[in-house]
Protein backbone atom coordinates (compact mmCIF):
# COMPACT_ATOMS: atom_id res chain seq x y z
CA UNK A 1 0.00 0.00 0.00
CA UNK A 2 1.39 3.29 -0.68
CA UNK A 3 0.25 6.61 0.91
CA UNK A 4 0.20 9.49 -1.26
CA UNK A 5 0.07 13.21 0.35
CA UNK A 6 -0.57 16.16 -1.65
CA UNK A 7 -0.19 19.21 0.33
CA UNK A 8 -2.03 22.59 -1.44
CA UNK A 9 -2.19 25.95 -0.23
CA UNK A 10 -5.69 25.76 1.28
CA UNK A 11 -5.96 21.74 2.61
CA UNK A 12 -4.31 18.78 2.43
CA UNK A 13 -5.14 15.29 0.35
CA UNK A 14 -4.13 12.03 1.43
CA UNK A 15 -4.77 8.91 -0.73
CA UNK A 16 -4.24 5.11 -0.39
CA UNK A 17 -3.08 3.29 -3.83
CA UNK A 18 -2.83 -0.32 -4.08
CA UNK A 19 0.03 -0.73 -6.42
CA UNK A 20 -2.39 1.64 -8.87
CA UNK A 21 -5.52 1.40 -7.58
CA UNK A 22 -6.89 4.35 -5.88
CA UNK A 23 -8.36 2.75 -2.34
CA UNK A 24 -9.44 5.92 -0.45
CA UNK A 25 -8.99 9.37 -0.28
CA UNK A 26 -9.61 11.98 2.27
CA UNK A 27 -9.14 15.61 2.68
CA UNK A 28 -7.59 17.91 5.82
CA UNK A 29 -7.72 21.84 6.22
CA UNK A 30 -4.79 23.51 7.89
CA UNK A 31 -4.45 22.25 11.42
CA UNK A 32 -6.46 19.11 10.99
CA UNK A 33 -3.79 17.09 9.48
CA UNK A 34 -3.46 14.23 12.63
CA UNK A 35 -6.42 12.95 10.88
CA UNK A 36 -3.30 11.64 9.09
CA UNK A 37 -2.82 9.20 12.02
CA UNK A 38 -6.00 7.71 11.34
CA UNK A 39 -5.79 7.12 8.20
CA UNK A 40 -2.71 4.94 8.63
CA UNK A 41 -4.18 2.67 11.15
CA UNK A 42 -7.07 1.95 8.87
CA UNK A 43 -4.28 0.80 6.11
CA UNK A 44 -1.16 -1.38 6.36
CA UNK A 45 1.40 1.17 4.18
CA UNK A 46 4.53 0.72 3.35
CA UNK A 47 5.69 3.82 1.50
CA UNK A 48 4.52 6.94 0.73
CA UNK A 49 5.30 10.26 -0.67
CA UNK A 50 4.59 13.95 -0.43
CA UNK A 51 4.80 17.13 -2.15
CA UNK A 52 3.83 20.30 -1.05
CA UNK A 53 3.45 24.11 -2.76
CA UNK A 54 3.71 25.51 0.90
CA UNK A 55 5.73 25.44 3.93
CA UNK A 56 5.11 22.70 6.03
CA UNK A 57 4.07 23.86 9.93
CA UNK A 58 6.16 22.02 12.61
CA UNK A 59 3.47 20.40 13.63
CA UNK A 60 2.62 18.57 10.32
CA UNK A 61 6.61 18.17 9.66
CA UNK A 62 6.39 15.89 12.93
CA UNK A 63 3.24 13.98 11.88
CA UNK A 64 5.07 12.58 8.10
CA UNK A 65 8.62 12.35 10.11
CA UNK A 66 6.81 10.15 12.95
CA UNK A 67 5.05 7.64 10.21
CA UNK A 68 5.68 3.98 10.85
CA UNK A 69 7.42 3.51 7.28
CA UNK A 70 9.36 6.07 4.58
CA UNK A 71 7.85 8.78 3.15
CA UNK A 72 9.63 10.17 0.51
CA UNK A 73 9.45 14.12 -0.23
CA UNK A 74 8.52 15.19 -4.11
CA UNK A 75 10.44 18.33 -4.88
CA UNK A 76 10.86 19.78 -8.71
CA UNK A 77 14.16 19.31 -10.13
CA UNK A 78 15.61 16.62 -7.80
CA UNK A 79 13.41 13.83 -7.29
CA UNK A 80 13.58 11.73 -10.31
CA UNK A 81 11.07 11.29 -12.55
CA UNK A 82 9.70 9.00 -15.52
CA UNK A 83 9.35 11.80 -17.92
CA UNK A 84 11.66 14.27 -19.30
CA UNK A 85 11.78 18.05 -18.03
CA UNK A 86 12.39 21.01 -20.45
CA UNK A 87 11.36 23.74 -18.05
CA UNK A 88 14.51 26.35 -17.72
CA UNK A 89 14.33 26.70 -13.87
CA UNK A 90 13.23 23.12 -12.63
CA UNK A 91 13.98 23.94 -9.03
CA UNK A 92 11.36 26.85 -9.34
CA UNK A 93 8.31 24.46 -10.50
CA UNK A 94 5.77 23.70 -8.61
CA UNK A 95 5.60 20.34 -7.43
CA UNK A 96 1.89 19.48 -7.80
CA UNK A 97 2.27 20.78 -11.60
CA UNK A 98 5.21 18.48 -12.22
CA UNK A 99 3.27 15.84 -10.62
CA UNK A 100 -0.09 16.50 -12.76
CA UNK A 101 2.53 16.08 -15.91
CA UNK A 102 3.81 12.83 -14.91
CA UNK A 103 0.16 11.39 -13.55
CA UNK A 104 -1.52 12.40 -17.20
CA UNK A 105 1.14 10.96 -19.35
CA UNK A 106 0.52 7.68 -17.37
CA UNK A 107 -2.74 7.69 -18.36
CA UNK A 108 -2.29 9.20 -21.47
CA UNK A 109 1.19 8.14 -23.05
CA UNK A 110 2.17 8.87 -26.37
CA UNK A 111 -0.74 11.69 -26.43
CA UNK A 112 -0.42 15.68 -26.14
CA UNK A 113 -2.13 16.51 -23.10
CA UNK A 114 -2.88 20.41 -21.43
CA UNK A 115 -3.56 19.99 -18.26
CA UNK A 116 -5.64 22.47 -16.06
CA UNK A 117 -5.60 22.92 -12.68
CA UNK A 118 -8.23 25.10 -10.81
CA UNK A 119 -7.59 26.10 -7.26
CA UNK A 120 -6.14 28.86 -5.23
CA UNK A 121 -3.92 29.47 -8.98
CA UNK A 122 -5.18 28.49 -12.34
CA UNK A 123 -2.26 26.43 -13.92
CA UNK A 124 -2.14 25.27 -17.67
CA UNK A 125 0.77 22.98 -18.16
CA UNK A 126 1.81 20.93 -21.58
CA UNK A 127 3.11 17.36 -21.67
CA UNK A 128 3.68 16.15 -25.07
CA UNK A 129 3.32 12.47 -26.85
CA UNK A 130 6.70 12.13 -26.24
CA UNK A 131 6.54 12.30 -22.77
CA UNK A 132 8.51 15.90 -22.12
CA UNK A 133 7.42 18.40 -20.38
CA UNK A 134 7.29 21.80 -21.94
CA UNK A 135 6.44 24.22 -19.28
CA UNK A 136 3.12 26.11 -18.35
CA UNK A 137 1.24 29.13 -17.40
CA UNK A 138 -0.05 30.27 -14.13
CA UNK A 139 -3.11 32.41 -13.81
CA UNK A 140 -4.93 33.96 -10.79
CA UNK A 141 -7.83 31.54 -9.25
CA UNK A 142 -11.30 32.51 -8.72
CA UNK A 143 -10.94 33.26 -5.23
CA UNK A 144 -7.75 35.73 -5.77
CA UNK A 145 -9.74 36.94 -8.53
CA UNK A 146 -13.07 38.12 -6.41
CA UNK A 147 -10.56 39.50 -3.53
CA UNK A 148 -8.87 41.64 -5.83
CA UNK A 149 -11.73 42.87 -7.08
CA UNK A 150 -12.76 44.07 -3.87
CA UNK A 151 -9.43 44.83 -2.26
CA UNK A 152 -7.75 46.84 -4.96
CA UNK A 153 -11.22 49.15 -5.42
CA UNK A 154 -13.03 51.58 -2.89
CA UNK A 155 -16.49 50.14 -3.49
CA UNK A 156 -16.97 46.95 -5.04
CA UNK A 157 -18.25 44.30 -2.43
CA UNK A 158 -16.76 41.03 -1.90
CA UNK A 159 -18.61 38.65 -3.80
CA UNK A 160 -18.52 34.36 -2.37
CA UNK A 161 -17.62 31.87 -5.77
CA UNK A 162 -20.84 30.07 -5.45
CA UNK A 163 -24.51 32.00 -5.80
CA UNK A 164 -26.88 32.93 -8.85
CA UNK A 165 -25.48 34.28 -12.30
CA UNK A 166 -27.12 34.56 -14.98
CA UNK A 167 -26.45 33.80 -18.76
CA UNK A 168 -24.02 36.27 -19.68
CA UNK A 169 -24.84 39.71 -18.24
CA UNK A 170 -25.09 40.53 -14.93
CA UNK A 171 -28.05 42.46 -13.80
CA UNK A 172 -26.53 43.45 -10.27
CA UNK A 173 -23.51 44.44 -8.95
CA UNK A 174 -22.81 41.02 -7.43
CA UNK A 175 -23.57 39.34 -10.56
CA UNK A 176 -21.53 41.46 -12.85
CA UNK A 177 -19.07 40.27 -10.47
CA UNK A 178 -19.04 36.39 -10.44
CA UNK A 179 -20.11 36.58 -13.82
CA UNK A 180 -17.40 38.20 -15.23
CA UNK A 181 -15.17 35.85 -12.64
CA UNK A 182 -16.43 32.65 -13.69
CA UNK A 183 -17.47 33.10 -16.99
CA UNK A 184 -13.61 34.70 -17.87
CA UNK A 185 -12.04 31.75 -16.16
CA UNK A 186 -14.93 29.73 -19.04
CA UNK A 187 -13.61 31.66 -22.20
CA UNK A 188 -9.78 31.36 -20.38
CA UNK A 189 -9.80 27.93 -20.78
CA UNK A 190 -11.79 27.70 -23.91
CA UNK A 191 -8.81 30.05 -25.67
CA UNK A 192 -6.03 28.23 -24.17
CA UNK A 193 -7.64 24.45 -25.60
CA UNK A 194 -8.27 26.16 -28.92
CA UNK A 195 -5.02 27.66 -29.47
CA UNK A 196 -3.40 24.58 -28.05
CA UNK A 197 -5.49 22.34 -30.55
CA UNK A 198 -4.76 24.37 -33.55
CA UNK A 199 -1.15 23.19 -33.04
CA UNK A 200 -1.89 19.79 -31.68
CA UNK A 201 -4.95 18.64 -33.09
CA UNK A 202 -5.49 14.95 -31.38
CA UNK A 203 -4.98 17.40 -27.82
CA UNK A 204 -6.23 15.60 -24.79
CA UNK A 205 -7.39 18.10 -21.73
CA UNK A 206 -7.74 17.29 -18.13
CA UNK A 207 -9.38 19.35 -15.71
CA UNK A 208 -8.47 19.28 -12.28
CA UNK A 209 -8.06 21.09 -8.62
CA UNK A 210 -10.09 21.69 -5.98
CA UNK A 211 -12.03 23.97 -7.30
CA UNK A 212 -15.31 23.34 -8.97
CA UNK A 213 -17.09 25.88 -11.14
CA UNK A 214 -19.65 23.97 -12.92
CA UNK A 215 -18.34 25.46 -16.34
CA UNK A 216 -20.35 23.61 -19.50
CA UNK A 217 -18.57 23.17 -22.75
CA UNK A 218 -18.97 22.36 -26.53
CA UNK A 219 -19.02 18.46 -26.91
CA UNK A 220 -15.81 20.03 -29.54
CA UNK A 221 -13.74 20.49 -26.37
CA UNK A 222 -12.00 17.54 -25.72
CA UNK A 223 -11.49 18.55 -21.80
CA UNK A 224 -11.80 15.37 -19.34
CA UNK A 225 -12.06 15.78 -15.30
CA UNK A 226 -9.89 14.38 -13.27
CA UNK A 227 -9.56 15.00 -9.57
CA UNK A 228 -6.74 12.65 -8.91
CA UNK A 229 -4.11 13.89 -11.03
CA UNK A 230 -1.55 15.13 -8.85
CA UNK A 231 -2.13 12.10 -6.55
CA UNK A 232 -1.54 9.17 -9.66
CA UNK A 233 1.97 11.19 -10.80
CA UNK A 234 3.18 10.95 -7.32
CA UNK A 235 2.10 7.80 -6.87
CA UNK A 236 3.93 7.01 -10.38
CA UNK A 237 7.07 8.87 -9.26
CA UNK A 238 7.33 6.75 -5.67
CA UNK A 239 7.09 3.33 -7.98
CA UNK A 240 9.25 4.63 -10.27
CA UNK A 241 12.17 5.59 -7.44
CA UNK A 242 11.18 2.53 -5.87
CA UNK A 243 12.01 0.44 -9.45
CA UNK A 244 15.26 1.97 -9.27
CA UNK A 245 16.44 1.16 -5.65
């Protein structure tokens, strides 16, 4: 059993593969991760793995240091990986994109893949059929988007992600808001698959992050969901760094 632990800005995921197989997953906030503890009596693991794109608090440092069995630590530019990385400052890439490359091209191999990632940051990174890592964008998330909206004006309200839009005008101040939030995330990614597919026309696209916007798009946009991205390339890198040991 391997653990897998993919620390984000806003919460914590931990998931149980069998060899491949995802067995469980649950989720921690900051300051609830000695659910952790739990989790590892309920399975009998004997590796794991963990990235993070934050600073670790003592407190959780001491939870993965005190596990019963190794846990490696995922970091950009050191750990080796199955793929091959282009990117000009490796040391400087976020982990969980790295690891979204690596998971999708063992899904997808031999296949151009984008791969989106909604959450605190939007990030659009390119793997391509020959397994190499490009490189990527990184975009403001929904969230930052709303609070600059209100922080970095004198009278526009802070507006929550989820409540009523409507079709493509808003009629209120709080729906000119989210509306032009969500629906400019919508046409974002819509621009970034086109563009991408006008160069690689057999493009695969998965969506992913812990975000959720209920966006709909044309049955033309080849975009797949895919909540365990991150999770599957670490779990690919561990097996891989086991392979060579």
């Amino acid at each position: 059993m391997n653990l897998i632990i993919d620390i984000g800005n806003t919460c914590s995921k931990f998931v149980c593969f069998d060899g491949f197989k995802i067995i469980e997953e649950i989720r921690a906030d900051k300051g609830e991760e000695s659910v952790l503890y739990d989790f590892c009596k309920k399975y009998a693991f004997n590796k794991g793995i963990y990235s993070t794109v934050t600073d670790l608090s003592p407190e959780f440092s001491k939870i993965i240091d005190t596990l019963p069995f190794p846990v490696m630590k995922f970091s950009s530019g050191k750990t080796r990986i199955p793929i091959k990385n282009n990117y000009k400052t490796p040391e400087t890439l976020g982990a969980d994109r790295l690891a979204a490359a690596v998971g999708a091209n063992y899904l997808q191999p031999s296949r151009d893949i984008l791969i989106i990632d909604v959450g605190t940051c939007i990030t659009f990174d390119f793997i391509s059929s020959e397994g190499i890592y490009e490189g990527g964008n990184i975009s403001l998330g929904p969230t930052m988007r709303l609070k600059a909206l209100h922080e970095y004006t004198s009278k526009l309200p802070l507006v929550e992600r989820k409540g009523v839009m409507t079709e493509i005008l808003g009629d209120t101040t709080e729906t000119a808001i989210r509306n032009g939030v969500i629906l400019g995330i919508k046409y974002e990614i819509e621009r970034y698959v086109d563009e991408f597919m006008q160069k690689y026309p057999q493009l695969f696209v998965y969506l992913t992050g812990g975000v959720h916007l209920n966006l709909h798009y044309s049955e033309k946009i080849p975009i797949f969901a895919n909540d365990f991205i991150v999770p599957i390339g670490l779990n690919r890198i561990l097996e891989y760094n086991n392979e060579l040991l």
